[in-house]
N, C-alpha and C. Protein backbone atom coordinates (compact mmCIF):
# COMPACT_ATOMS: atom_id res chain seq x y z
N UNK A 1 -168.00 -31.77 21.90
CA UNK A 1 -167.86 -32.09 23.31
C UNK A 1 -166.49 -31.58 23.76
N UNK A 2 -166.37 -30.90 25.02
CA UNK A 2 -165.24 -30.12 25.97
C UNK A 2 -164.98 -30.90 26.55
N UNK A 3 -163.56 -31.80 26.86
CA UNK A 3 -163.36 -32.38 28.07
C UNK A 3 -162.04 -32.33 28.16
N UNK A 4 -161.97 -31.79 29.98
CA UNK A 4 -161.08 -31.56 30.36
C UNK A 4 -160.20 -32.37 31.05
N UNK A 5 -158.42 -31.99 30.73
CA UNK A 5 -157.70 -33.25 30.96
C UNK A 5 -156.40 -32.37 32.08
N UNK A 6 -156.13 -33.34 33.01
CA UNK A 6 -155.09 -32.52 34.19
C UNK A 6 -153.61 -32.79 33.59
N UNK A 7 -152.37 -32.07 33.00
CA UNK A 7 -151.77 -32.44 32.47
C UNK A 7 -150.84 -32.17 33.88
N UNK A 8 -149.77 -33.23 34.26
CA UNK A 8 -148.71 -33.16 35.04
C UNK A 8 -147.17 -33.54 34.53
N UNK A 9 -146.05 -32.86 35.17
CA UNK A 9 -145.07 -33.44 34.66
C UNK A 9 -144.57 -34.37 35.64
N UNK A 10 -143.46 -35.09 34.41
CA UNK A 10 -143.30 -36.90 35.43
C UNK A 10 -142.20 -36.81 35.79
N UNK A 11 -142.01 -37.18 36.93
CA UNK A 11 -140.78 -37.06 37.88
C UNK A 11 -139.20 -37.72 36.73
N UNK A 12 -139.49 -38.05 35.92
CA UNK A 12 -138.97 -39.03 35.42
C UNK A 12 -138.28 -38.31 33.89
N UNK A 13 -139.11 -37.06 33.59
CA UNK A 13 -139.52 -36.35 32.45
C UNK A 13 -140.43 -37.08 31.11
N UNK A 14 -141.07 -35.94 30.73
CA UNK A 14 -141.92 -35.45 29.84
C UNK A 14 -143.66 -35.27 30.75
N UNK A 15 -144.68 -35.71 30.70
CA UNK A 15 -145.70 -35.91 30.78
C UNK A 15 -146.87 -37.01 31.01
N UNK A 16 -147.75 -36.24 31.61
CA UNK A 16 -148.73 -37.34 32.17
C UNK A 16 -150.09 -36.61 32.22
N UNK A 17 -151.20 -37.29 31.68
CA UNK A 17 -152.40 -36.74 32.15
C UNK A 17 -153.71 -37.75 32.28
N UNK A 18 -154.49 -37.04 33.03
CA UNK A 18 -155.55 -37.45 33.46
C UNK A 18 -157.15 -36.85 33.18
N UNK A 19 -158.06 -37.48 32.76
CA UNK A 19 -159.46 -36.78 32.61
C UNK A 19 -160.28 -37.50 33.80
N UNK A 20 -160.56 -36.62 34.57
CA UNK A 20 -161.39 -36.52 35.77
C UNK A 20 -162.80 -37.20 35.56
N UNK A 21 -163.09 -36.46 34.38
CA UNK A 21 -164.89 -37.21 34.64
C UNK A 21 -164.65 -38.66 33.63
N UNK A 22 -163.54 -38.91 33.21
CA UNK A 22 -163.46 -39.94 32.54
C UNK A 22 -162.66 -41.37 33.41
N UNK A 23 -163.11 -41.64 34.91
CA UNK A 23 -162.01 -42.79 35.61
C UNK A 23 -161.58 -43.66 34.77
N UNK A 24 -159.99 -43.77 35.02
CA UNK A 24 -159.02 -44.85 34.41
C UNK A 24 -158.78 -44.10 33.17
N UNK A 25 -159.03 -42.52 33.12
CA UNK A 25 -158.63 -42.35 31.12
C UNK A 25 -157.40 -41.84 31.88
N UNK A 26 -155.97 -42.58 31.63
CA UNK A 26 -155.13 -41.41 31.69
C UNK A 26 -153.83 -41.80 30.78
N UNK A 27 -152.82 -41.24 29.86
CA UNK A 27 -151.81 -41.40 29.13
C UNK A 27 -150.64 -40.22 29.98
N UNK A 28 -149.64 -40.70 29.06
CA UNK A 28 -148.76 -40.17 29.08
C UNK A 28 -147.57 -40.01 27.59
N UNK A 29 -146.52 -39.01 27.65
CA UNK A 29 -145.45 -38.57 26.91
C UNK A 29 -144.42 -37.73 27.10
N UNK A 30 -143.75 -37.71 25.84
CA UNK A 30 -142.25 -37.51 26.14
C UNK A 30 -142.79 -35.64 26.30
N UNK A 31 -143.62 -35.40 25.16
CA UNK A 31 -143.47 -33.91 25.01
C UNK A 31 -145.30 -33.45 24.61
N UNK A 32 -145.80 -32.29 24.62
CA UNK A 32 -146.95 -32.03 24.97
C UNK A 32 -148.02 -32.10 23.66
N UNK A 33 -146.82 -32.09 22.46
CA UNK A 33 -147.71 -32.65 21.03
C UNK A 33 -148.32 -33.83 21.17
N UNK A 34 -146.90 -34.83 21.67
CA UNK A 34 -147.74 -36.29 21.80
C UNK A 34 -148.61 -36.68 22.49
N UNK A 35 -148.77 -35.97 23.94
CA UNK A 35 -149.34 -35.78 25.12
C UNK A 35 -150.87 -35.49 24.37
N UNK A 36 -151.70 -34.55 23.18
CA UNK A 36 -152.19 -33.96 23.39
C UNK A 36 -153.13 -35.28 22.48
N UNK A 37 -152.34 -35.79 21.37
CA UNK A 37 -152.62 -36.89 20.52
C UNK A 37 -152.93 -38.19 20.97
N UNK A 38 -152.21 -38.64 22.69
CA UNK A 38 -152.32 -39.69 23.27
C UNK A 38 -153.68 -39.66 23.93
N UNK A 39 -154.00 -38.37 24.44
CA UNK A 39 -154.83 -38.20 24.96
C UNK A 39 -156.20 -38.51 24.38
N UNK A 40 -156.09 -37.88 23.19
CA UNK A 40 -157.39 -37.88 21.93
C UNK A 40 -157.32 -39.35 22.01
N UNK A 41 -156.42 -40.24 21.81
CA UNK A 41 -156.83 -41.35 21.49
C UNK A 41 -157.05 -42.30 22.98
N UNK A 42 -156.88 -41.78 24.22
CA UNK A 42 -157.47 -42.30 25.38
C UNK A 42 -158.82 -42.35 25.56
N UNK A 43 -158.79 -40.85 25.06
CA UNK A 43 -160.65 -40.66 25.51
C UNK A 43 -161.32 -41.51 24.60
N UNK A 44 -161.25 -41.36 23.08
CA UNK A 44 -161.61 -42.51 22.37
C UNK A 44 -162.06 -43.94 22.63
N UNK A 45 -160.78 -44.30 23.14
CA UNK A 45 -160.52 -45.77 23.53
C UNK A 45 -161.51 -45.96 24.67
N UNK A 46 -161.40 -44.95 25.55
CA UNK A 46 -162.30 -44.90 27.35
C UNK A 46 -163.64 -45.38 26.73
N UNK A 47 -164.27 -44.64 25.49
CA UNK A 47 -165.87 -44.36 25.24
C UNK A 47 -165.70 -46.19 24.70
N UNK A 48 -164.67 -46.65 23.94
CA UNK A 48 -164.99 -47.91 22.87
C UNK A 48 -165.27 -48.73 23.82
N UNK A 49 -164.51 -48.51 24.90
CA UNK A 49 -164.74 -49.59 25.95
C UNK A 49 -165.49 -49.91 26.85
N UNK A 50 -166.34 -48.81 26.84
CA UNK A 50 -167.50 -49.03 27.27
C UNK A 50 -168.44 -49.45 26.63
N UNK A 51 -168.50 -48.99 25.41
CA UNK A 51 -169.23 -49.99 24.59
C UNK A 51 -169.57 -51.59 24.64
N UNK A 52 -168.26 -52.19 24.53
CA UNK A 52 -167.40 -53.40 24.24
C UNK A 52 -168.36 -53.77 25.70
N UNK A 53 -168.15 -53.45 26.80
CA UNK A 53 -168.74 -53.84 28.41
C UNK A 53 -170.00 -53.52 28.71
N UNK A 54 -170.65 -53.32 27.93
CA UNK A 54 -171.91 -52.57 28.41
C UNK A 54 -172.95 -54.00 28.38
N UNK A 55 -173.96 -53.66 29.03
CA UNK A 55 -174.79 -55.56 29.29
C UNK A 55 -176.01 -54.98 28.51
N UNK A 56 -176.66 -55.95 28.14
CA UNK A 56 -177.51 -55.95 26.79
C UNK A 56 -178.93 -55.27 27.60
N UNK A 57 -179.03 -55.29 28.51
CA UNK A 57 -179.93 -53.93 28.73
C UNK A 57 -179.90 -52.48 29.12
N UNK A 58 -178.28 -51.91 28.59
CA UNK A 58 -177.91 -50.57 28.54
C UNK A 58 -177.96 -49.87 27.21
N UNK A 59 -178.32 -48.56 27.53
CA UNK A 59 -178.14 -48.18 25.64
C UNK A 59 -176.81 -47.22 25.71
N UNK A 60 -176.39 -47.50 24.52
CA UNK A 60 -174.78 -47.24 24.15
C UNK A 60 -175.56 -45.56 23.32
N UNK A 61 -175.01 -44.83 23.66
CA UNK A 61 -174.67 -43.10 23.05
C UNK A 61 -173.33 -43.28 22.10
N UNK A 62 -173.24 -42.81 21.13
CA UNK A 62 -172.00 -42.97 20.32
C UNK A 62 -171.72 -41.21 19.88
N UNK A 63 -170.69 -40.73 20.59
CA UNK A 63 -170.36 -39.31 20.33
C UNK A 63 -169.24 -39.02 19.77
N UNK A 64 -169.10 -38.13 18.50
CA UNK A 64 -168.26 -37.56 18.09
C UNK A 64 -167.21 -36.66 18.86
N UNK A 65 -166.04 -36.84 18.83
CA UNK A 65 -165.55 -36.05 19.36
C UNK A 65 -163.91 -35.38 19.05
């Protein structure tokens, strides 16, 4: 799976990003290694949590990614 993430810099310095088709996935960092690692583990977290919320007559997809 491809998913794309808007990376911005923070007024503040280092980084910030956002995944569009993913609302509420967004991290941030000092520099664009960590940025890229925070991210992996946003989108992650985005999918667990939907899991975790989902009401007992939805079916849960579980994707590698």
């Amino acid at each position: 799976m491809i998913i794309q993430a808007i990376i911005h810099t923070a007024e503040e310095g280092g980084f910030w990003a956002e995944v569009p088709v993913l609302p509420g996935c967004v991290t941030q960092a000092e520099d664009r290694e960590e940025l890229e690692a925070n991210l992996r583990e946003a989108v992650e977290g985005w999918f667990l949590a939907g899991e975790i919320t989902a009401e007992p007559s939805q079916e849960i997809l579980e994707l590698a990614i």
